[in-house]
N, C-alpha and C. Protein backbone atom coordinates (compact mmCIF):
# COMPACT_ATOMS: atom_id res chain seq x y z
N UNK A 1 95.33 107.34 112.31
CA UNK A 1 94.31 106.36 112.52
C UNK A 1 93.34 106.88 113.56
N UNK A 2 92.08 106.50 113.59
CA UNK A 2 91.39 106.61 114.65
C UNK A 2 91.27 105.98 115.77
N UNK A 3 90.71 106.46 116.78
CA UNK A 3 91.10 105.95 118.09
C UNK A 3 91.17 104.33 118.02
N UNK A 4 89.84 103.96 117.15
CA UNK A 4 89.66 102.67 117.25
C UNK A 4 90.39 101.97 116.71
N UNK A 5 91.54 102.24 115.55
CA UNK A 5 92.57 101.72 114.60
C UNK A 5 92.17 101.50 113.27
N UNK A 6 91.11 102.39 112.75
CA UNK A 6 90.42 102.23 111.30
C UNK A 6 90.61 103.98 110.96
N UNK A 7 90.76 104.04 109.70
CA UNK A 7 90.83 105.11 108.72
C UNK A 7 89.76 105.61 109.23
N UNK A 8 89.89 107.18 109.08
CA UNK A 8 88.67 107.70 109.03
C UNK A 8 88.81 108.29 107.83
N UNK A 9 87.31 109.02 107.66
CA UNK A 9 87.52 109.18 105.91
C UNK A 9 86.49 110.51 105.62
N UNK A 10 87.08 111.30 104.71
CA UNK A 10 86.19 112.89 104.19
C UNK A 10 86.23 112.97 103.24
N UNK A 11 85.38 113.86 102.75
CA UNK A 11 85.28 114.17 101.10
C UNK A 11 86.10 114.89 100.43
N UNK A 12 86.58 114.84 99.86
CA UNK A 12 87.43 115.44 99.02
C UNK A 12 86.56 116.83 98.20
N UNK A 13 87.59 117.76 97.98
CA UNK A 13 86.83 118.47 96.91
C UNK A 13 86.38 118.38 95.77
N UNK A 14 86.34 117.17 94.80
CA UNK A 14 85.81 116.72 93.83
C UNK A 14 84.88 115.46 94.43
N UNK A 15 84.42 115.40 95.57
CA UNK A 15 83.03 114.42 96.29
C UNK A 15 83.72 113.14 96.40
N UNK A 16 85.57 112.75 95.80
CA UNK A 16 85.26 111.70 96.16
C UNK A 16 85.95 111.28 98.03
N UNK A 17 86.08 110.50 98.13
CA UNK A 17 85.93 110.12 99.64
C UNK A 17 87.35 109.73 99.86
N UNK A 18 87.88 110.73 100.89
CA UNK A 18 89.73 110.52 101.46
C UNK A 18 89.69 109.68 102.41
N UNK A 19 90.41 108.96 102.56
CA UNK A 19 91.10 108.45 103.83
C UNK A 19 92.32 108.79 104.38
N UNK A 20 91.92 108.67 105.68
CA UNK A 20 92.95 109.77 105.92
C UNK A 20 93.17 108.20 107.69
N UNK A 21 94.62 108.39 107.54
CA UNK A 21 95.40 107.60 108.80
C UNK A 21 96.53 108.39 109.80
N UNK A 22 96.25 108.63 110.98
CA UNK A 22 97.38 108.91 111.75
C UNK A 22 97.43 110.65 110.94
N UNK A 23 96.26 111.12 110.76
CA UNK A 23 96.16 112.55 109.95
C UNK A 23 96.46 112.66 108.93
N UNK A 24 96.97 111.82 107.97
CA UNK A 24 97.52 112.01 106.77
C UNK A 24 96.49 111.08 105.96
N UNK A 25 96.52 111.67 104.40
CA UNK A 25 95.46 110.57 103.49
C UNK A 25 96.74 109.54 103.04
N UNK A 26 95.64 109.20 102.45
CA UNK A 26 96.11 107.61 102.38
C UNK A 26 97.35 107.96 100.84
N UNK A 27 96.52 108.93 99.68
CA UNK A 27 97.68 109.49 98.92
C UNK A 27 99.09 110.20 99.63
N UNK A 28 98.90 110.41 100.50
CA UNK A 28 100.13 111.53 100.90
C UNK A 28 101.39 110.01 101.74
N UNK A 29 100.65 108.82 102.96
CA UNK A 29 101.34 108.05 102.99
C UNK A 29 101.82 106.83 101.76
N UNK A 30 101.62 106.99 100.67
CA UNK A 30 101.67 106.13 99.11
C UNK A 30 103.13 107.00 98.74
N UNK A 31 102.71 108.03 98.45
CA UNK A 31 103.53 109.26 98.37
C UNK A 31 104.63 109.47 99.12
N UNK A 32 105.01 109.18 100.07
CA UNK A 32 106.16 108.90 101.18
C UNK A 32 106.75 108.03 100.92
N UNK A 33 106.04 107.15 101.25
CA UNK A 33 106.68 105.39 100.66
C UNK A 33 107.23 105.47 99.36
N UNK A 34 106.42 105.44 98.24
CA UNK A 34 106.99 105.65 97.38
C UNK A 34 108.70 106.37 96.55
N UNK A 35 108.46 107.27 97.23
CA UNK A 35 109.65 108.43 97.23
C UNK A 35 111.12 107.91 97.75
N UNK A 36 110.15 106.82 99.04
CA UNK A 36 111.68 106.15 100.06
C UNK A 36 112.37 105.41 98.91
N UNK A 37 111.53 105.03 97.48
CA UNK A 37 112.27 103.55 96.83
C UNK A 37 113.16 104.07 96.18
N UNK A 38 113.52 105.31 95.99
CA UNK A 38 114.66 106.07 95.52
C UNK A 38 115.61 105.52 96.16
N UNK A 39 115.52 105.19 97.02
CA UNK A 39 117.28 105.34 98.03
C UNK A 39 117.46 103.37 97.96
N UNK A 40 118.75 103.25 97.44
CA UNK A 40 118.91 101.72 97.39
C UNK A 40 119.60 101.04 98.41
N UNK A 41 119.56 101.75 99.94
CA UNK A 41 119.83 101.32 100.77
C UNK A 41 118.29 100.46 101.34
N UNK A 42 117.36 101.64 101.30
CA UNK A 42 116.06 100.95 101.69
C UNK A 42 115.51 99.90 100.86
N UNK A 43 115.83 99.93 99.42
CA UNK A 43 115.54 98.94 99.25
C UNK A 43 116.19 97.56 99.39
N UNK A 44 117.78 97.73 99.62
CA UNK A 44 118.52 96.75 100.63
C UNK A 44 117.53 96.28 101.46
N UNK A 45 116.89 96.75 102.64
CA UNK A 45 116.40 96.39 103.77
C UNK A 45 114.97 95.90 103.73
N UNK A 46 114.67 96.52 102.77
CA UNK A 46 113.35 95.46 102.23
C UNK A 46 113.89 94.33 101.79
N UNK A 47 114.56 94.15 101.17
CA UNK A 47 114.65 92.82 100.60
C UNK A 47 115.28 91.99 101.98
N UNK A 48 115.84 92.31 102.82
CA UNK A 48 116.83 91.58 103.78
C UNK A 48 115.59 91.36 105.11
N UNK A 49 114.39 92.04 104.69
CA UNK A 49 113.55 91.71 105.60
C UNK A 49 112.24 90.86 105.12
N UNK A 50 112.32 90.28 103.93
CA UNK A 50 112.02 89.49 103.36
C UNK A 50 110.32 89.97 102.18
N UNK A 51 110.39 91.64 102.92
CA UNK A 51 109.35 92.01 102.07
C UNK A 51 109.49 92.07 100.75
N UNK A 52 110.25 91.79 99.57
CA UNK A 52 110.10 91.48 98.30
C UNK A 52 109.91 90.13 97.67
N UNK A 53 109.86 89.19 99.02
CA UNK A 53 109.72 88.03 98.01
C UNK A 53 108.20 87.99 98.87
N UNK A 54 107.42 88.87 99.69
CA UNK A 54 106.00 88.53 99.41
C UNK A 54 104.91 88.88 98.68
N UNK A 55 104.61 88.24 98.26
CA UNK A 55 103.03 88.15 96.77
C UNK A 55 102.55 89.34 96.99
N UNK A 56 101.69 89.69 98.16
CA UNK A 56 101.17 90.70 98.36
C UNK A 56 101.64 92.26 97.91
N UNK A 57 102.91 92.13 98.46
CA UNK A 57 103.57 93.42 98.67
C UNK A 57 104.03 94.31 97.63
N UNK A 58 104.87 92.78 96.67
CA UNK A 58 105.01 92.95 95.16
C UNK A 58 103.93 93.32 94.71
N UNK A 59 102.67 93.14 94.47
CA UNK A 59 100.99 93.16 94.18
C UNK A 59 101.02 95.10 94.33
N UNK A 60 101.29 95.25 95.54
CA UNK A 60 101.22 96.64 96.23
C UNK A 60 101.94 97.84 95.59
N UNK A 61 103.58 97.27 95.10
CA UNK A 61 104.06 97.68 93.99
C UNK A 61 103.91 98.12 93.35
N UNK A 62 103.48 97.13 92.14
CA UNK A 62 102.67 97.16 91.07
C UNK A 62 102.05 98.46 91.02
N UNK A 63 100.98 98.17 92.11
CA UNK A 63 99.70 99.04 92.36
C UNK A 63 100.37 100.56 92.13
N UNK A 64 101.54 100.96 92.96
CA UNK A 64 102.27 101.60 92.80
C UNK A 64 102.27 103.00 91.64
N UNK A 65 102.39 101.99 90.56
CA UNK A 65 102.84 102.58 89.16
C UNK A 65 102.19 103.63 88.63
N UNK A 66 100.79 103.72 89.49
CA UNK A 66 100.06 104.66 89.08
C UNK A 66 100.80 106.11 89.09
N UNK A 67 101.96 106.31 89.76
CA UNK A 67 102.59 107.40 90.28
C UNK A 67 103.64 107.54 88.34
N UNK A 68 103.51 106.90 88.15
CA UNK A 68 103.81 107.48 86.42
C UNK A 68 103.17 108.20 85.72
N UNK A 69 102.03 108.35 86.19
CA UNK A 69 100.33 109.34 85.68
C UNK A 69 100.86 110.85 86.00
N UNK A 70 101.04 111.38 84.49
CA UNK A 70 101.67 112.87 84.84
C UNK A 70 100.91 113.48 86.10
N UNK A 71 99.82 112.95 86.48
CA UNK A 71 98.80 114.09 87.39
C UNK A 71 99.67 113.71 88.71
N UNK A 72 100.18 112.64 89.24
CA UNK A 72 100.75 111.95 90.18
C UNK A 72 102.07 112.49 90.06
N UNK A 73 102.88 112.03 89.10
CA UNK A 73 104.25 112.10 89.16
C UNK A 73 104.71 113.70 89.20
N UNK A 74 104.10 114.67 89.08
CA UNK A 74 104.38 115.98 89.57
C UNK A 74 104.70 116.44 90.58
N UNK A 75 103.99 115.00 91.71
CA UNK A 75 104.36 115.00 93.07
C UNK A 75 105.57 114.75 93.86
N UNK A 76 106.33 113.80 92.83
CA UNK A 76 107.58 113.50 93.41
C UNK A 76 108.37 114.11 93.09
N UNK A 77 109.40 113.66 94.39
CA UNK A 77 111.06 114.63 94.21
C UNK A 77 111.75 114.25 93.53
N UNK A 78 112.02 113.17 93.38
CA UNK A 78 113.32 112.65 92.69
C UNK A 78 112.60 111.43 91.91
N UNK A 79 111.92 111.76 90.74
CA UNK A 79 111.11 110.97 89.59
C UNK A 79 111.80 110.31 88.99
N UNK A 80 113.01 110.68 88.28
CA UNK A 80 113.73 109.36 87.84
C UNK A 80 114.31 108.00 88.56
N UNK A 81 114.77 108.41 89.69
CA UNK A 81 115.23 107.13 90.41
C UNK A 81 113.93 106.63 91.31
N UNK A 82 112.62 107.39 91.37
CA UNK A 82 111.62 107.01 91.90
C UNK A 82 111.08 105.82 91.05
N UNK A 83 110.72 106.28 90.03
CA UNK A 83 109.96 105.45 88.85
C UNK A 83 110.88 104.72 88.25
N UNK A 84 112.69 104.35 88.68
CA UNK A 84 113.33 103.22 87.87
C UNK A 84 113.12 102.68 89.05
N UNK A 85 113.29 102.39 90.01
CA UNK A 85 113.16 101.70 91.03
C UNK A 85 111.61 100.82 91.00
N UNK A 86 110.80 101.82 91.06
CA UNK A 86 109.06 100.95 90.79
C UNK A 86 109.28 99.80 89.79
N UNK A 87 110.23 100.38 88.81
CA UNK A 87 110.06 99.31 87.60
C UNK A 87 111.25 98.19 87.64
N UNK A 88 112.31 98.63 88.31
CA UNK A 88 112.92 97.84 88.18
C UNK A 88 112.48 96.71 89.60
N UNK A 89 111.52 96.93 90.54
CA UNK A 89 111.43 96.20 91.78
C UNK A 89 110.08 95.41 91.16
N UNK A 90 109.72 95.58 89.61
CA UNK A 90 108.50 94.64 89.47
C UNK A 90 109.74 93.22 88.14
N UNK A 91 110.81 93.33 88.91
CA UNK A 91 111.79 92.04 88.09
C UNK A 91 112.15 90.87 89.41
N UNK A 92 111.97 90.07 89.37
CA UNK A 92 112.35 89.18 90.85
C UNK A 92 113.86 89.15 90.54
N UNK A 93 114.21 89.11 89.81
CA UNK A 93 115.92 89.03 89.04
C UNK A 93 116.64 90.32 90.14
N UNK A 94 115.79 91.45 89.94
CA UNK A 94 116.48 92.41 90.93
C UNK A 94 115.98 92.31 92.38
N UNK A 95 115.05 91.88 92.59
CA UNK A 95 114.59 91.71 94.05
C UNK A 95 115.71 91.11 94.85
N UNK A 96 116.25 90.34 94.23
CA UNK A 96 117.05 89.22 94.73
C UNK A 96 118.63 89.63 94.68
N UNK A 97 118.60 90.50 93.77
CA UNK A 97 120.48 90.78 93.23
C UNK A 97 120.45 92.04 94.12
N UNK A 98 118.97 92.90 94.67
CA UNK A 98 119.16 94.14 95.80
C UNK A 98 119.78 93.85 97.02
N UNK A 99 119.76 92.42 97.18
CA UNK A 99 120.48 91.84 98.13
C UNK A 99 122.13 92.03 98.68
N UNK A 100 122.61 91.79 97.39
CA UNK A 100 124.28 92.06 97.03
C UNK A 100 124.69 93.80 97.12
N UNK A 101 125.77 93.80 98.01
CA UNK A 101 126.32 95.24 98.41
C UNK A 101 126.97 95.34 97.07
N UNK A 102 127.21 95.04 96.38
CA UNK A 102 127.71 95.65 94.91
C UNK A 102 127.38 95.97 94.06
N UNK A 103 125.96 95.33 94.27
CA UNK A 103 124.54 95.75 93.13
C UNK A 103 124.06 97.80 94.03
N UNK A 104 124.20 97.31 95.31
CA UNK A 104 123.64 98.59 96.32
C UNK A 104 124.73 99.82 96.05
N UNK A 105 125.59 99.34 96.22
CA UNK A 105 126.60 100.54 95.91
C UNK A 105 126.96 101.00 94.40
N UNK A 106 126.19 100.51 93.29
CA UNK A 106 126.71 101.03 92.13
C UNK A 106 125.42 101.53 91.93
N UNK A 107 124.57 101.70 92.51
CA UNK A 107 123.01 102.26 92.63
C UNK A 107 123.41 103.43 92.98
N UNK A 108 123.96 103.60 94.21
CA UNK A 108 124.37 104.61 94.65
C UNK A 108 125.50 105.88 93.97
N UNK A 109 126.38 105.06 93.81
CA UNK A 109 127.15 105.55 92.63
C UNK A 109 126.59 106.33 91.36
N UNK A 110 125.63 105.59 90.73
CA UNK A 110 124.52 106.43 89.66
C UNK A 110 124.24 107.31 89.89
N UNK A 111 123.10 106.96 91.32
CA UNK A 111 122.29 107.87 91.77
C UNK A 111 123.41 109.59 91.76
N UNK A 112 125.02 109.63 92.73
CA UNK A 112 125.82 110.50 93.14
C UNK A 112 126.40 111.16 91.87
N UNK A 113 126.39 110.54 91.34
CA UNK A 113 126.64 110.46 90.16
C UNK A 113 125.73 111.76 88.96
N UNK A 114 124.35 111.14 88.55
CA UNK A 114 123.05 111.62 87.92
C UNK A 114 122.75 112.84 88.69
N UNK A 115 122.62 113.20 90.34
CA UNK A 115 122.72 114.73 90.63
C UNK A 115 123.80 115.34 90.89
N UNK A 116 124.80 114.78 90.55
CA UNK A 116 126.37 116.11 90.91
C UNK A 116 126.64 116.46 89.24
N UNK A 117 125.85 116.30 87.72
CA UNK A 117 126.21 116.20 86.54
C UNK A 117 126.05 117.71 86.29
N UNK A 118 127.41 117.88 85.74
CA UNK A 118 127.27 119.82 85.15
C UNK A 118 127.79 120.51 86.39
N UNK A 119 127.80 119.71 87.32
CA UNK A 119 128.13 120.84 88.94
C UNK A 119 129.76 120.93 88.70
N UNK A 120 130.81 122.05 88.77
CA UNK A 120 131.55 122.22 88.94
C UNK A 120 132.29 122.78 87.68
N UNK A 121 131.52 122.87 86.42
CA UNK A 121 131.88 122.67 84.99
C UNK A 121 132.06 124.14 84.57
């Protein structure tokens, strides 16, 4: 952010206009965030901090999805549990059941699961 607490902002190499916060653009912190919804502990703690049942945030989500756009999704690390998570956090059914340590731990389980497959074989 800038001193004053507003984005500052540059051109990109195709003219259009970055924002950039705390040195980073505004794609690269989307891109972070995003990546965190892999892990179903964090999304435990979103929900236990009441950020999934607000309008906005869900809205923000959404917004999200753009990261399914092959040009985007090249970016992430871990794309499958990135992009089931986006989709499964636009269901209030799961917003609410992310709550339950049994829903969290068989997430996890998958997840340990989906990268240890073929290892040892």
């Amino acid at each position: 952010m800038a001193a004053n607490g507003q984005a500052n902002g540059k051109t990109g190499s195709h003219g259009q206009n970055i924002e950039f916060y705390a040195g980073h653009s505004r794609f690269e912190i989307e891109l972070e965030f995003v990546q965190s919804l892999s892990n179903p502990y964090y999304l435990q703690h979103l929900a236990s901090q009441k950020y999934l049942e607000n309008e906005e945030f869900v809205a923000y989500l959404a917004y999200l999805q753009y990261f399914q756009d092959p040009k985007y999704l090249r970016y992430l690390q871990y794309p499958g549990p990135t992009l089931r998570a986006l989709e499964m956090l636009q269901e209030e059914r799961f917003r609410k059941e992310i709550l339950i340590p049994a829903v969290v731990e068989a997430m996890v389980a998958e997840g340990f699961e989906a990268a240890t497959a073929g290892l040892g074989r």
